[in-house]
C-alpha atoms as a PDB file:
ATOM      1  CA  UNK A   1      93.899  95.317 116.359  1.00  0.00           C
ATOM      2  CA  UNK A   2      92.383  96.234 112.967  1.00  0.00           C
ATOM      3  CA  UNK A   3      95.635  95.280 111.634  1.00  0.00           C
ATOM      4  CA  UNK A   4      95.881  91.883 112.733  1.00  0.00           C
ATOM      5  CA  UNK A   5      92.619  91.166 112.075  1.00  0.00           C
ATOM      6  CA  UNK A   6      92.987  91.880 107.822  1.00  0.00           C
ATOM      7  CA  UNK A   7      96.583  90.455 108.072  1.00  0.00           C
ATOM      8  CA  UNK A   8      95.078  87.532 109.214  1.00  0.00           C
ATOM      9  CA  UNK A   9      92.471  87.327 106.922  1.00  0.00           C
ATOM     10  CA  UNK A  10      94.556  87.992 103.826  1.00  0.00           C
ATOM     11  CA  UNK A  11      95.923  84.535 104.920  1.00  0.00           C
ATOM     12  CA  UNK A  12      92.357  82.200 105.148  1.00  0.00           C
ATOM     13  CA  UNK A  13      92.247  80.202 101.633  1.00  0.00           C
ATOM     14  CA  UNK A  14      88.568  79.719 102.422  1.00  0.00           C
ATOM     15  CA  UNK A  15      87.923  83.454 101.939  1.00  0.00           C
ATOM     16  CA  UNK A  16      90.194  84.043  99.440  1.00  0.00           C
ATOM     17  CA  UNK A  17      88.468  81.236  96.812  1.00  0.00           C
ATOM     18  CA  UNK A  18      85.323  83.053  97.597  1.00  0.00           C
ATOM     19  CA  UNK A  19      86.043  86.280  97.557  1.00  0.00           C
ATOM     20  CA  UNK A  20      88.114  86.113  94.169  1.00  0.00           C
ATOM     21  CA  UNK A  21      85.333  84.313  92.379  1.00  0.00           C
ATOM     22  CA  UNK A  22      82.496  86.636  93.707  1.00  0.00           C
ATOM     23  CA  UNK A  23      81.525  88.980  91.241  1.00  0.00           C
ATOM     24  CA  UNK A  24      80.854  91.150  94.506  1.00  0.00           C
ATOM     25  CA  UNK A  25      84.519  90.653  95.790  1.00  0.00           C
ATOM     26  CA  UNK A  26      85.846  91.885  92.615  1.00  0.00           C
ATOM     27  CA  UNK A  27      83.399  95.009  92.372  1.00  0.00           C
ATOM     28  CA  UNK A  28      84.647  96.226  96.307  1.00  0.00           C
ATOM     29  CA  UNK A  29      87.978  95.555  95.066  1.00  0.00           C
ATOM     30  CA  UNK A  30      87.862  97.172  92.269  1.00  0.00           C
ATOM     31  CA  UNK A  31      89.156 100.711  93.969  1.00  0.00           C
ATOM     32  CA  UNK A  32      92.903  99.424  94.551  1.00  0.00           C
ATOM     33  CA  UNK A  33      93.078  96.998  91.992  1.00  0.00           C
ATOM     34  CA  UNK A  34      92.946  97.890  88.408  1.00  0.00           C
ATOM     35  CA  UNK A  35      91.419  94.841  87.291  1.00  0.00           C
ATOM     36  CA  UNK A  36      91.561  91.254  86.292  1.00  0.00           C
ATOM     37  CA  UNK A  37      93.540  91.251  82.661  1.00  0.00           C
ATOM     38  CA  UNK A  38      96.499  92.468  81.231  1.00  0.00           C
ATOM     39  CA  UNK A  39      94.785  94.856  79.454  1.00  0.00           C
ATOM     40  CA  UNK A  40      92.911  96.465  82.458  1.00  0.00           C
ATOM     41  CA  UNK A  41      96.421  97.065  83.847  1.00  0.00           C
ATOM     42  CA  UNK A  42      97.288  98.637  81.096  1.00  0.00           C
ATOM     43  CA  UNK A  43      94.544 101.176  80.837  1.00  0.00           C
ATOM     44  CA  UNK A  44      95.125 102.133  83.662  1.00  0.00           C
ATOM     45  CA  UNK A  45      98.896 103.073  83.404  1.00  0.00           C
ATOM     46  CA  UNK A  46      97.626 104.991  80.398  1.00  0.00           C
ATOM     47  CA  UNK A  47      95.217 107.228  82.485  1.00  0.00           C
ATOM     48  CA  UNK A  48      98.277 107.663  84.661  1.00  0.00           C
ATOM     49  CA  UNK A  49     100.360 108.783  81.907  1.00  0.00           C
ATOM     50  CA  UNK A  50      97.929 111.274  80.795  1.00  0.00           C
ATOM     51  CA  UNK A  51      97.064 112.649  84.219  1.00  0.00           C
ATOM     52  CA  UNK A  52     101.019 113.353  84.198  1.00  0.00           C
ATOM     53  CA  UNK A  53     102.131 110.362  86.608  1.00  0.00           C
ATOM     54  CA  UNK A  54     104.398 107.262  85.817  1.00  0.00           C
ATOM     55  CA  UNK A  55     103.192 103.242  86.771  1.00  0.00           C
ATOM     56  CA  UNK A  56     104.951 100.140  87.969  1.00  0.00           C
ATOM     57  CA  UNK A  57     102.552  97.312  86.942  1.00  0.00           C
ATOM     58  CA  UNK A  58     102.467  93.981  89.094  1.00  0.00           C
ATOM     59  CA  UNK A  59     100.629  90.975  87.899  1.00  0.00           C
ATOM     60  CA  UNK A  60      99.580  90.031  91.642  1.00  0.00           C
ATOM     61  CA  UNK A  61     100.271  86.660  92.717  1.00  0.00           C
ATOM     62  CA  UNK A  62     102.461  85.165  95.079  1.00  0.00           C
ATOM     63  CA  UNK A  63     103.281  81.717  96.905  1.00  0.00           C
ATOM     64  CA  UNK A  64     103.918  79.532  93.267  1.00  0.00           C
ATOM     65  CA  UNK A  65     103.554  75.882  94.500  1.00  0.00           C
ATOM     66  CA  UNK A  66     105.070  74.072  91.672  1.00  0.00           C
ATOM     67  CA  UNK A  67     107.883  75.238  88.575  1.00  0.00           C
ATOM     68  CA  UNK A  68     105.078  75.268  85.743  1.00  0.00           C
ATOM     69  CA  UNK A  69     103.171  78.074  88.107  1.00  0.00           C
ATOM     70  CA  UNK A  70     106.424  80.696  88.457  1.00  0.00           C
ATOM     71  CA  UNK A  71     107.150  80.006  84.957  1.00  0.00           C
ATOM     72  CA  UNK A  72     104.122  81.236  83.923  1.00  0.00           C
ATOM     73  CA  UNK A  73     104.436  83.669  86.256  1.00  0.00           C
ATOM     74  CA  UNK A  74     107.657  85.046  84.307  1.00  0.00           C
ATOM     75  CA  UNK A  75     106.100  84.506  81.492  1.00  0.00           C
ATOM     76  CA  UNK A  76     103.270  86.810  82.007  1.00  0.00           C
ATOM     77  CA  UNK A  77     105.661  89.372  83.520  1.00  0.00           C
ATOM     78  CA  UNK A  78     107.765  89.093  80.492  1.00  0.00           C
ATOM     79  CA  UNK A  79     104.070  89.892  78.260  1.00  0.00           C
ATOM     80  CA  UNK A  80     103.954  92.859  80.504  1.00  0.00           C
ATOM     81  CA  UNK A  81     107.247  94.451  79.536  1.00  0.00           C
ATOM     82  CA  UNK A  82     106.340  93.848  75.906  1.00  0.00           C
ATOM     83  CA  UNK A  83     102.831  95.123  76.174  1.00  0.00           C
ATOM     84  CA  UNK A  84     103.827  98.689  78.077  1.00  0.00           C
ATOM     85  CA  UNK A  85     106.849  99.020  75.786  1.00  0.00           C
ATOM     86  CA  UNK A  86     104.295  98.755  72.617  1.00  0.00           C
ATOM     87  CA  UNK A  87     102.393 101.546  74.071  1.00  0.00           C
ATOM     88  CA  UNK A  88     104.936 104.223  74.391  1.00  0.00           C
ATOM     89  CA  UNK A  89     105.166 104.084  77.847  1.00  0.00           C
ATOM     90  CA  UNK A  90     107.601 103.440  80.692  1.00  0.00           C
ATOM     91  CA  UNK A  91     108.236  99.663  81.108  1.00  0.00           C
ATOM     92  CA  UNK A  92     108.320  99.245  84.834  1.00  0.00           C
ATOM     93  CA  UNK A  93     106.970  96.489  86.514  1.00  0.00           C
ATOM     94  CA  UNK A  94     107.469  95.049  90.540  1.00  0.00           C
ATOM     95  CA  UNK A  95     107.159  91.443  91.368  1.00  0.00           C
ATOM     96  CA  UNK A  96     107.285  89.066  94.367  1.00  0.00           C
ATOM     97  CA  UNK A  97     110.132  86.269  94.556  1.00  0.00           C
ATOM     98  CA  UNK A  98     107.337  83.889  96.115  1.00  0.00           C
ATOM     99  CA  UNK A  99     105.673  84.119  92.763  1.00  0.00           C
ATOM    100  CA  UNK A 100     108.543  83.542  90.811  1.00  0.00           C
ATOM    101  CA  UNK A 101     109.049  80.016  92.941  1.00  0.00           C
ATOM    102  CA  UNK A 102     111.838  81.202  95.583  1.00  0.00           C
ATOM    103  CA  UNK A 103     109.701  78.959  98.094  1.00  0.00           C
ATOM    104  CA  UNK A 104     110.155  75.740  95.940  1.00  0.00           C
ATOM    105  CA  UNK A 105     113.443  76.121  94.290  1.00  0.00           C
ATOM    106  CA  UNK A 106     115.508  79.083  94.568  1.00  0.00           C
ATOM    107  CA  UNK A 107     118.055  78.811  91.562  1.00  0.00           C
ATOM    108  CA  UNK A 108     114.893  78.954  89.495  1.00  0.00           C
ATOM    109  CA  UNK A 109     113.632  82.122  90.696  1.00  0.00           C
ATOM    110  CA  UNK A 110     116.995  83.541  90.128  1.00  0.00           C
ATOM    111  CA  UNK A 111     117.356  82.505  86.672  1.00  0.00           C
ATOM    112  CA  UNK A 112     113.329  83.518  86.281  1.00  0.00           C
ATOM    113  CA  UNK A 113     114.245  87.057  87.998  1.00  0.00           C
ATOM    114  CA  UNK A 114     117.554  87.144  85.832  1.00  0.00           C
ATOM    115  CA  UNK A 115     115.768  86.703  82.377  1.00  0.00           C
ATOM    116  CA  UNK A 116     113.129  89.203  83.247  1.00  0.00           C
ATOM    117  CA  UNK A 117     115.906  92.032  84.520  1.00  0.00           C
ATOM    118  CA  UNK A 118     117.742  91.378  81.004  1.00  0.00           C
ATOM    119  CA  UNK A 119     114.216  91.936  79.239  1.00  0.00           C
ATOM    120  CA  UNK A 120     113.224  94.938  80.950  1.00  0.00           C
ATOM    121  CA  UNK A 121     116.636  96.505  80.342  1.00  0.00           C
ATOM    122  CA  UNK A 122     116.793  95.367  76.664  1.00  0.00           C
ATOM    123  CA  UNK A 123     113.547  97.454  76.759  1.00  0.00           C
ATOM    124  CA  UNK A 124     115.383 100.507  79.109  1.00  0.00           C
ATOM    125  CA  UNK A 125     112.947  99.364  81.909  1.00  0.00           C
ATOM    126  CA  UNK A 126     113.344  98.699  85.225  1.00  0.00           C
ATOM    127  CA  UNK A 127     112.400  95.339  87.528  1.00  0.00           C
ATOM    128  CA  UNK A 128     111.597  96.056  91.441  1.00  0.00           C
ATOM    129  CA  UNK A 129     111.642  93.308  93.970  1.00  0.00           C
ATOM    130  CA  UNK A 130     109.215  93.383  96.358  1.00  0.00           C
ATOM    131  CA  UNK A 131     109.655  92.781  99.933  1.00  0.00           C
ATOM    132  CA  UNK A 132     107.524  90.208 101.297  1.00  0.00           C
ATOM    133  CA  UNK A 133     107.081  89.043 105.479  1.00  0.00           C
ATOM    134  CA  UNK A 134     110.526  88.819 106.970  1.00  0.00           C
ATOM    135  CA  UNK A 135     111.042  85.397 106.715  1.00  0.00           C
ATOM    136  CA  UNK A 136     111.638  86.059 103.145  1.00  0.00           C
ATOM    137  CA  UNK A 137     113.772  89.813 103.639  1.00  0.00           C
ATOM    138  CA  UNK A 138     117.260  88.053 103.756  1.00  0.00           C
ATOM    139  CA  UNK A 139     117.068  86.009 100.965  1.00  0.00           C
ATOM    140  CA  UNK A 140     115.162  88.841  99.137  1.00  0.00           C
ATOM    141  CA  UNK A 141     117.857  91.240  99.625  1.00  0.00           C
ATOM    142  CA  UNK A 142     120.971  88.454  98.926  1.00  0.00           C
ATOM    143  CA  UNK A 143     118.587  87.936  95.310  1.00  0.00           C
ATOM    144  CA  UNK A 144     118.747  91.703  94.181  1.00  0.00           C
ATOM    145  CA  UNK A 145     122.541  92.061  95.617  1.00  0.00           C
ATOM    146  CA  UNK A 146     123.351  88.799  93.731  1.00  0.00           C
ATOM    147  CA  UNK A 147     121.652  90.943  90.241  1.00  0.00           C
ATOM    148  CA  UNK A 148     123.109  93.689  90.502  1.00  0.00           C
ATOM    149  CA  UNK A 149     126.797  92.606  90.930  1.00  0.00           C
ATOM    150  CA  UNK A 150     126.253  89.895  88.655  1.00  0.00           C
ATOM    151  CA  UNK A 151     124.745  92.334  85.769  1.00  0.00           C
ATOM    152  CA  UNK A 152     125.798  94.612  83.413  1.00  0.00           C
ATOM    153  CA  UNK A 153     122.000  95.510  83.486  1.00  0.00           C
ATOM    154  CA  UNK A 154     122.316  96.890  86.921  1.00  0.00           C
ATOM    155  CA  UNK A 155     120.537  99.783  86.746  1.00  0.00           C
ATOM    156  CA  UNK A 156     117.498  97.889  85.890  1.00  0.00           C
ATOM    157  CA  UNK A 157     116.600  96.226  89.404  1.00  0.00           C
ATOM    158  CA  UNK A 158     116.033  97.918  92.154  1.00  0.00           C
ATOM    159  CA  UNK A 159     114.942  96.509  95.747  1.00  0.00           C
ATOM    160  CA  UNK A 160     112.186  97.350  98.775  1.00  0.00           C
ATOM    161  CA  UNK A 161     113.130  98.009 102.501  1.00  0.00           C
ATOM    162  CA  UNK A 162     110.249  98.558 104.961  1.00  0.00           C
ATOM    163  CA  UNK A 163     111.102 100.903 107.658  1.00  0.00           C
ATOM    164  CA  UNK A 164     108.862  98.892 110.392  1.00  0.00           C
ATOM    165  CA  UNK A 165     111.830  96.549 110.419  1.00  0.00           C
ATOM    166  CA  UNK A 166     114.360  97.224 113.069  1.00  0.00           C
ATOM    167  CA  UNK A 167     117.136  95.783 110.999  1.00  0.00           C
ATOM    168  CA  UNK A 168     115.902  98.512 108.158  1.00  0.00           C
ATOM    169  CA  UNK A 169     118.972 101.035 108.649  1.00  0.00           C
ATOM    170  CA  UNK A 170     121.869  98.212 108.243  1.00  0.00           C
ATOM    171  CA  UNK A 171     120.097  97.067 105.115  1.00  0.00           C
ATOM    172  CA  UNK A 172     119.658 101.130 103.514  1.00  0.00           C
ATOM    173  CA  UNK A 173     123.137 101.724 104.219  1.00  0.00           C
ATOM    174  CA  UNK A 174     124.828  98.054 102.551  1.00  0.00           C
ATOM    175  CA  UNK A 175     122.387  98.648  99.327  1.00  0.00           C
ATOM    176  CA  UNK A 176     123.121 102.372  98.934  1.00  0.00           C
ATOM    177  CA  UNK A 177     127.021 101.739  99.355  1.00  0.00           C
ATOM    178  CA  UNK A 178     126.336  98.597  96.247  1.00  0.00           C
ATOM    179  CA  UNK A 179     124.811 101.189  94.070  1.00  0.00           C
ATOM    180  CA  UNK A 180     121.299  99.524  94.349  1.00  0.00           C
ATOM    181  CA  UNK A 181     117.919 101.635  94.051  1.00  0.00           C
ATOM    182  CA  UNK A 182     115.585 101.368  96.913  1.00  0.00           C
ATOM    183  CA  UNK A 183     111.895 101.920  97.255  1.00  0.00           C
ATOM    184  CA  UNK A 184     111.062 102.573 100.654  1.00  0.00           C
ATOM    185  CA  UNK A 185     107.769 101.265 102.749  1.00  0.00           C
ATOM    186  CA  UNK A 186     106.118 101.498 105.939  1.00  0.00           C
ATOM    187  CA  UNK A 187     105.802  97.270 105.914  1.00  0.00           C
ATOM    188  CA  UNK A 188     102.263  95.675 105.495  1.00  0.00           C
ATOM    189  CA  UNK A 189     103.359  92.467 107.272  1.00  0.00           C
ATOM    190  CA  UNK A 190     102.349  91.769 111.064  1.00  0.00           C
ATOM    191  CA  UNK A 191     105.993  90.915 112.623  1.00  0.00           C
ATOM    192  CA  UNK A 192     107.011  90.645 116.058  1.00  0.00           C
ATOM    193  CA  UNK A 193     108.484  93.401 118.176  1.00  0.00           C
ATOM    194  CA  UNK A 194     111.441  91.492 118.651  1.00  0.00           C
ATOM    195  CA  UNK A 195     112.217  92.411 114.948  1.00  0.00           C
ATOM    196  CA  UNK A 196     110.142  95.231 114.368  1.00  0.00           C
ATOM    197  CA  UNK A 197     109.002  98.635 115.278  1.00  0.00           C
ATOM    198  CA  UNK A 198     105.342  97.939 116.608  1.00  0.00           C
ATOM    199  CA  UNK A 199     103.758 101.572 117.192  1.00  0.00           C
ATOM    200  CA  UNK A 200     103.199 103.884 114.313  1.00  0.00           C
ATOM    201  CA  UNK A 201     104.980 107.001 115.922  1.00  0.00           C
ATOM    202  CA  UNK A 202     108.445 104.448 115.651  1.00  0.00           C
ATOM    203  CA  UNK A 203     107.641 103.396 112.405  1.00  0.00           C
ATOM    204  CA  UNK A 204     107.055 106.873 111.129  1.00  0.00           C
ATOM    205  CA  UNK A 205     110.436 107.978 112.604  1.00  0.00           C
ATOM    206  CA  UNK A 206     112.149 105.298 111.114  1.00  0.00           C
ATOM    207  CA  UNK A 207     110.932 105.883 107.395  1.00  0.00           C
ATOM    208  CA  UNK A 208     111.725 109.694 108.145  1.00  0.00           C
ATOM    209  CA  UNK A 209     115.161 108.628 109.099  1.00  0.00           C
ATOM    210  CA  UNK A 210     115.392 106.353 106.320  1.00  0.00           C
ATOM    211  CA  UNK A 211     114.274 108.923 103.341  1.00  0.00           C
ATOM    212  CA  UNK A 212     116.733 110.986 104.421  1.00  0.00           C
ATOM    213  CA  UNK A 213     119.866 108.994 104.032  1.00  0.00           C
ATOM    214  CA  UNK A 214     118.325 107.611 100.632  1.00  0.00           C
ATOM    215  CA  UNK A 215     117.508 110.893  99.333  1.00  0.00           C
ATOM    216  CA  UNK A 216     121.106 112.167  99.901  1.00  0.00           C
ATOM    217  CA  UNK A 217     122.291 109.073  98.271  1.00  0.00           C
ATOM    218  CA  UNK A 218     121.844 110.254  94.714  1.00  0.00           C
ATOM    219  CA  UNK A 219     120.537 107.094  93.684  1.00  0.00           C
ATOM    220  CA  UNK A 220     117.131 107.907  92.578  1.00  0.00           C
ATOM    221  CA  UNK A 221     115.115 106.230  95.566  1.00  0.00           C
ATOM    222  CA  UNK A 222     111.143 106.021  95.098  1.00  0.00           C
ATOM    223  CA  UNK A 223     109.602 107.384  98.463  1.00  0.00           C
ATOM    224  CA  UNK A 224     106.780 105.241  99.363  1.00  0.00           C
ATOM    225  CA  UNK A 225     104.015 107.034 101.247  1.00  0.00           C
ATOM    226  CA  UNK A 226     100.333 108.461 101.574  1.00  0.00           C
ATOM    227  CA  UNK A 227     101.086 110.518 105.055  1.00  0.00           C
ATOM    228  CA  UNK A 228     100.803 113.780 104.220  1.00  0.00           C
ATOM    229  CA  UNK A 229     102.938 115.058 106.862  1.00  0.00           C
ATOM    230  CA  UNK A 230     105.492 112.593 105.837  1.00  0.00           C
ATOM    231  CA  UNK A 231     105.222 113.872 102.423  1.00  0.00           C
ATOM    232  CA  UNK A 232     105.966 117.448 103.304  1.00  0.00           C
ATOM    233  CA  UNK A 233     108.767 116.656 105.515  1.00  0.00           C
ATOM    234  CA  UNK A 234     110.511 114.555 102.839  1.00  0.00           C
ATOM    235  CA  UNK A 235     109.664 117.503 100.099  1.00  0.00           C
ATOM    236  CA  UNK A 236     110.861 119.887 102.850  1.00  0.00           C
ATOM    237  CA  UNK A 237     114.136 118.405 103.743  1.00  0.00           C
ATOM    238  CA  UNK A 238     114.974 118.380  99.752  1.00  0.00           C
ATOM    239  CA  UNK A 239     114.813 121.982  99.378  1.00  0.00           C
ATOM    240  CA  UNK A 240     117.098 122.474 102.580  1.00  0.00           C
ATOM    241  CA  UNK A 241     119.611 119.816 101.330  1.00  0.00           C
ATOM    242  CA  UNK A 242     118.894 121.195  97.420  1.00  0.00           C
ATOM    243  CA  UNK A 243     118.104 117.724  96.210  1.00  0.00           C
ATOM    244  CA  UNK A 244     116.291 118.561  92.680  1.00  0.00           C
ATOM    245  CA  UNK A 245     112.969 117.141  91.924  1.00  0.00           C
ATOM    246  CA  UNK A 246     113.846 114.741  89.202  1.00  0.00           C
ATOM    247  CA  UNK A 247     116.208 113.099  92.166  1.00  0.00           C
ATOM    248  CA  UNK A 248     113.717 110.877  93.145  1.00  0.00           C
ATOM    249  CA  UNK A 249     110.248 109.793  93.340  1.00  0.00           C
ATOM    250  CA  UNK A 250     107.388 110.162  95.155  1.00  0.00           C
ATOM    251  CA  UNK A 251     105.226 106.755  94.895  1.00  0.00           C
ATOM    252  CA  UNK A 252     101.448 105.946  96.187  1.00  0.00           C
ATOM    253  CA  UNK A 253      99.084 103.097  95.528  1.00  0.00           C
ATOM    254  CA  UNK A 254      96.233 102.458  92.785  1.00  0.00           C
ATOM    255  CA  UNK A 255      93.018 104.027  94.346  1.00  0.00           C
ATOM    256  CA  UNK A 256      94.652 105.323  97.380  1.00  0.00           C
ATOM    257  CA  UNK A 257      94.895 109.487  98.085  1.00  0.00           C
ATOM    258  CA  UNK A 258      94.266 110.299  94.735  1.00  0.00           C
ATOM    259  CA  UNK A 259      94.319 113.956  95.816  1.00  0.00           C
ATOM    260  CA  UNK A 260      98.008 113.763  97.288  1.00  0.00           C
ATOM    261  CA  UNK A 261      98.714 112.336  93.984  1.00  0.00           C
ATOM    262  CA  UNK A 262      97.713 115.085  92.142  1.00  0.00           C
ATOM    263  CA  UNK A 263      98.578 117.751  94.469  1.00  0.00           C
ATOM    264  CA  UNK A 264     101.967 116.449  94.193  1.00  0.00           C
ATOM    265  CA  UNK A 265     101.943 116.696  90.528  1.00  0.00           C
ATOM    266  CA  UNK A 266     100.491 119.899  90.396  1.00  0.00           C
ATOM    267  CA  UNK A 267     103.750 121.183  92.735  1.00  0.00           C
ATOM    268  CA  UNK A 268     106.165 119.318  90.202  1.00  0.00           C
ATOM    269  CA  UNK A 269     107.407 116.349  91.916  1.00  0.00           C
ATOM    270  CA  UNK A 270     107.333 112.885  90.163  1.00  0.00           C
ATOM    271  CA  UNK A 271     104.902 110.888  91.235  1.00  0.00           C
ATOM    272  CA  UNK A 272     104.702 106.586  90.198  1.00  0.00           C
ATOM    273  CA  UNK A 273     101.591 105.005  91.184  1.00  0.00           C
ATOM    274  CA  UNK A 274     101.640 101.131  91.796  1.00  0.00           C
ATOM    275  CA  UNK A 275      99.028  99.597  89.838  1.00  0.00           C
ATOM    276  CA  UNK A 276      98.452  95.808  90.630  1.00  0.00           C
ATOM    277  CA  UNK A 277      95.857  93.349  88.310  1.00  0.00           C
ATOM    278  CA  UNK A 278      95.042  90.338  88.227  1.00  0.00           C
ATOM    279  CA  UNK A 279      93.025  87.396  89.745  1.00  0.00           C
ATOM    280  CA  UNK A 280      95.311  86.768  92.302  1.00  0.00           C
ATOM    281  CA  UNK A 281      93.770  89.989  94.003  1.00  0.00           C
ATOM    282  CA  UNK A 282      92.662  88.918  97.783  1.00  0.00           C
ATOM    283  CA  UNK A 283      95.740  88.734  99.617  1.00  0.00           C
ATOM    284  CA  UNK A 284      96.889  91.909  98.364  1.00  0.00           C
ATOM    285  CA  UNK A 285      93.368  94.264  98.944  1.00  0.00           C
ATOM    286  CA  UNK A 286      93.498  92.473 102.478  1.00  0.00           C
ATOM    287  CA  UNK A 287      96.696  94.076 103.206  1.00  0.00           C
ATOM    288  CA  UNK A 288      95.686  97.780 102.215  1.00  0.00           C
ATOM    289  CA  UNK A 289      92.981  97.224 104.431  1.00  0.00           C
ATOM    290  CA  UNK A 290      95.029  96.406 107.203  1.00  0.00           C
ATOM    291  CA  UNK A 291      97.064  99.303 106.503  1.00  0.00           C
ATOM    292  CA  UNK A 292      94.796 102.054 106.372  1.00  0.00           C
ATOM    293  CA  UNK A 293      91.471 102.519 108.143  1.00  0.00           C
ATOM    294  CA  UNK A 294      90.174 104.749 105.839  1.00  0.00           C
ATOM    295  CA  UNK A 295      90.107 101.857 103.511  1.00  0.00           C
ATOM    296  CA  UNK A 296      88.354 100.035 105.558  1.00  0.00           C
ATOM    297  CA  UNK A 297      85.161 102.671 105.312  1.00  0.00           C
ATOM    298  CA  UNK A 298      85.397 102.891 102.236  1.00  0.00           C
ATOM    299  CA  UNK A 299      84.664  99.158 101.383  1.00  0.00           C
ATOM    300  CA  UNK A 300      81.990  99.191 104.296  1.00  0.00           C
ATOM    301  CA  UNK A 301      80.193 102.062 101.965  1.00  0.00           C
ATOM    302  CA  UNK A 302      80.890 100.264  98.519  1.00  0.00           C
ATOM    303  CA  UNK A 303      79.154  97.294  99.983  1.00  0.00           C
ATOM    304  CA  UNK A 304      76.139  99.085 101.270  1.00  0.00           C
ATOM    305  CA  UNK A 305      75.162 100.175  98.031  1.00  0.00           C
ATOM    306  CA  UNK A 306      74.779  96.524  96.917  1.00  0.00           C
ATOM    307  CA  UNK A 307      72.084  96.181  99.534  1.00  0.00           C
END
């Protein structure tokens, strides 16, 4: 119910103007996102770096309504790449297709997508394509396969499969036999059962099901989770199947379990942290919301304290 209810929300325009010009908005969201500029981001990737974890940096924003908006989007995601590549440290970045304009004009977004995955390998980076609602998963997913055959860069994209979908297993098994990365996901979208696994036990099952095939893959898949129990199932099955640690990736949110983050470190797995800024923030926090209750309490303290 909880779910639905932030889902929804993430959607209202009205709330979103307020909330992302409210000084208050931006202090309660300040715990998953890293912050409005470019820099911002950037410190915090450093702090990651230093506390012996990598980033992938997304300049939020999604749902472009016009070419000059998803140029600038690429263009912004093409300062990124340069900025993170100044500094030293690993220039990886994930972006959204709706930001890049695939709702207005899809050969656009592909060439937009295209010129960024040549930059970021020019740089030896790496581009990941998030997966948005499923309305968007198919043409997602043709994008990335349309890269990476079309590429020599092809180790430089990578895509996202959410293992609430119940076409999920199809879609792991056609990307791992092309040779393209996956990061894998619970899903932060409300979809309909007809489609999608509704009760967290399924969902849960699914991802476990999922990890598995992609960690025996050998393509260095980014395993996308804050359950604990998940965690130590996925670390557990890699010693059985002697998959090494530098096989693949453990990856968690800004602000979210920062203790599984480091407790992971500490047993020498790699951990990637996804760090999103920008002012484009609202739909995003709304979504972590919906996807975790403690999240929830943990907003309902930060705004007490303002009162």
């Amino acid at each position: 119910m909880l779910k639905a209810f932030f889902i929804a929300l993430s959607g209202s325009k009205r709330i979103r103007a307020w909330a992302e010009d409210s000084p208050l908005g931006r202090r309660i969201s300040g715990r998953f996102v890293a912050g409005i500029t470019l820099e911002q981001g950037m410190e915090a990737a450093r702090a990651l770096h230093a506390a012996g974890m990598a980033a992938t940096i997304d300049h939020l924003g999604e749902n472009v309504t016009n070419a000059v908006e998803a140029g600038a989007a690429a263009q912004s995601y093409h300062e990124l790449l340069d900025a993170i590549h100044a500094q030293g440290l690993d220039p990886n970045v994930s972006c959204k297709l709706t930001n890049f304009g695939l709702d207005i004009d899809a050969p656009l977004c592909r060439d937009l997508v295209c010129a960024l995955v040549t930059h970021a390998a020019r740089l030896n980076g790496f581009v990941r394509i998030d997966m948005e609602g499923s309305s968007y998963t198919q043409r997602t997913l043709d994008l990335v396969s349309h890269l990476h055959a079309s590429l020599r860069e092809k180790a430089a994209v990578g895509a996202v499969i959410q293992s609430c979908l119940r076409r999920s297993q199809t879609d792991v098994e056609q990307l791992c036999s092309a040779g393209v990365r996956v990061r894998l996901v619970k899903g932060a979208y409300k979809e309909p059962a007809a489609i999608a696994f509704v009760r967290k036990p399924e969902v849960d099952a699914n991802f476990l099901r999922l990890a598995k095939v992609l960690l025996k893959s050998g393509l260095y898949p980014a395993i996308a989770t804050h359950d604990s129990r998940i965690l130590d199932e996925v670390a557990a099955f890699a010693g059985q199947e002697n998959i090494s640690q530098d096989a693949f990736e453990f990856q968690m949110l800004y602000g979210v379990r920062r203790d599984l983050q480091q407790r992971l470190v500490r047993a020498g797995w790699r951990v990637r942290v996804y760090v999103p800024f920008g002012a484009e923030w609202y739909p995003y926090f709304m979504r972590r919301l919906a996807e975790r209750p403690a999240n929830i309490w943990f907003v309902a303290k930060s705004l007490l304290r303002e009162f």
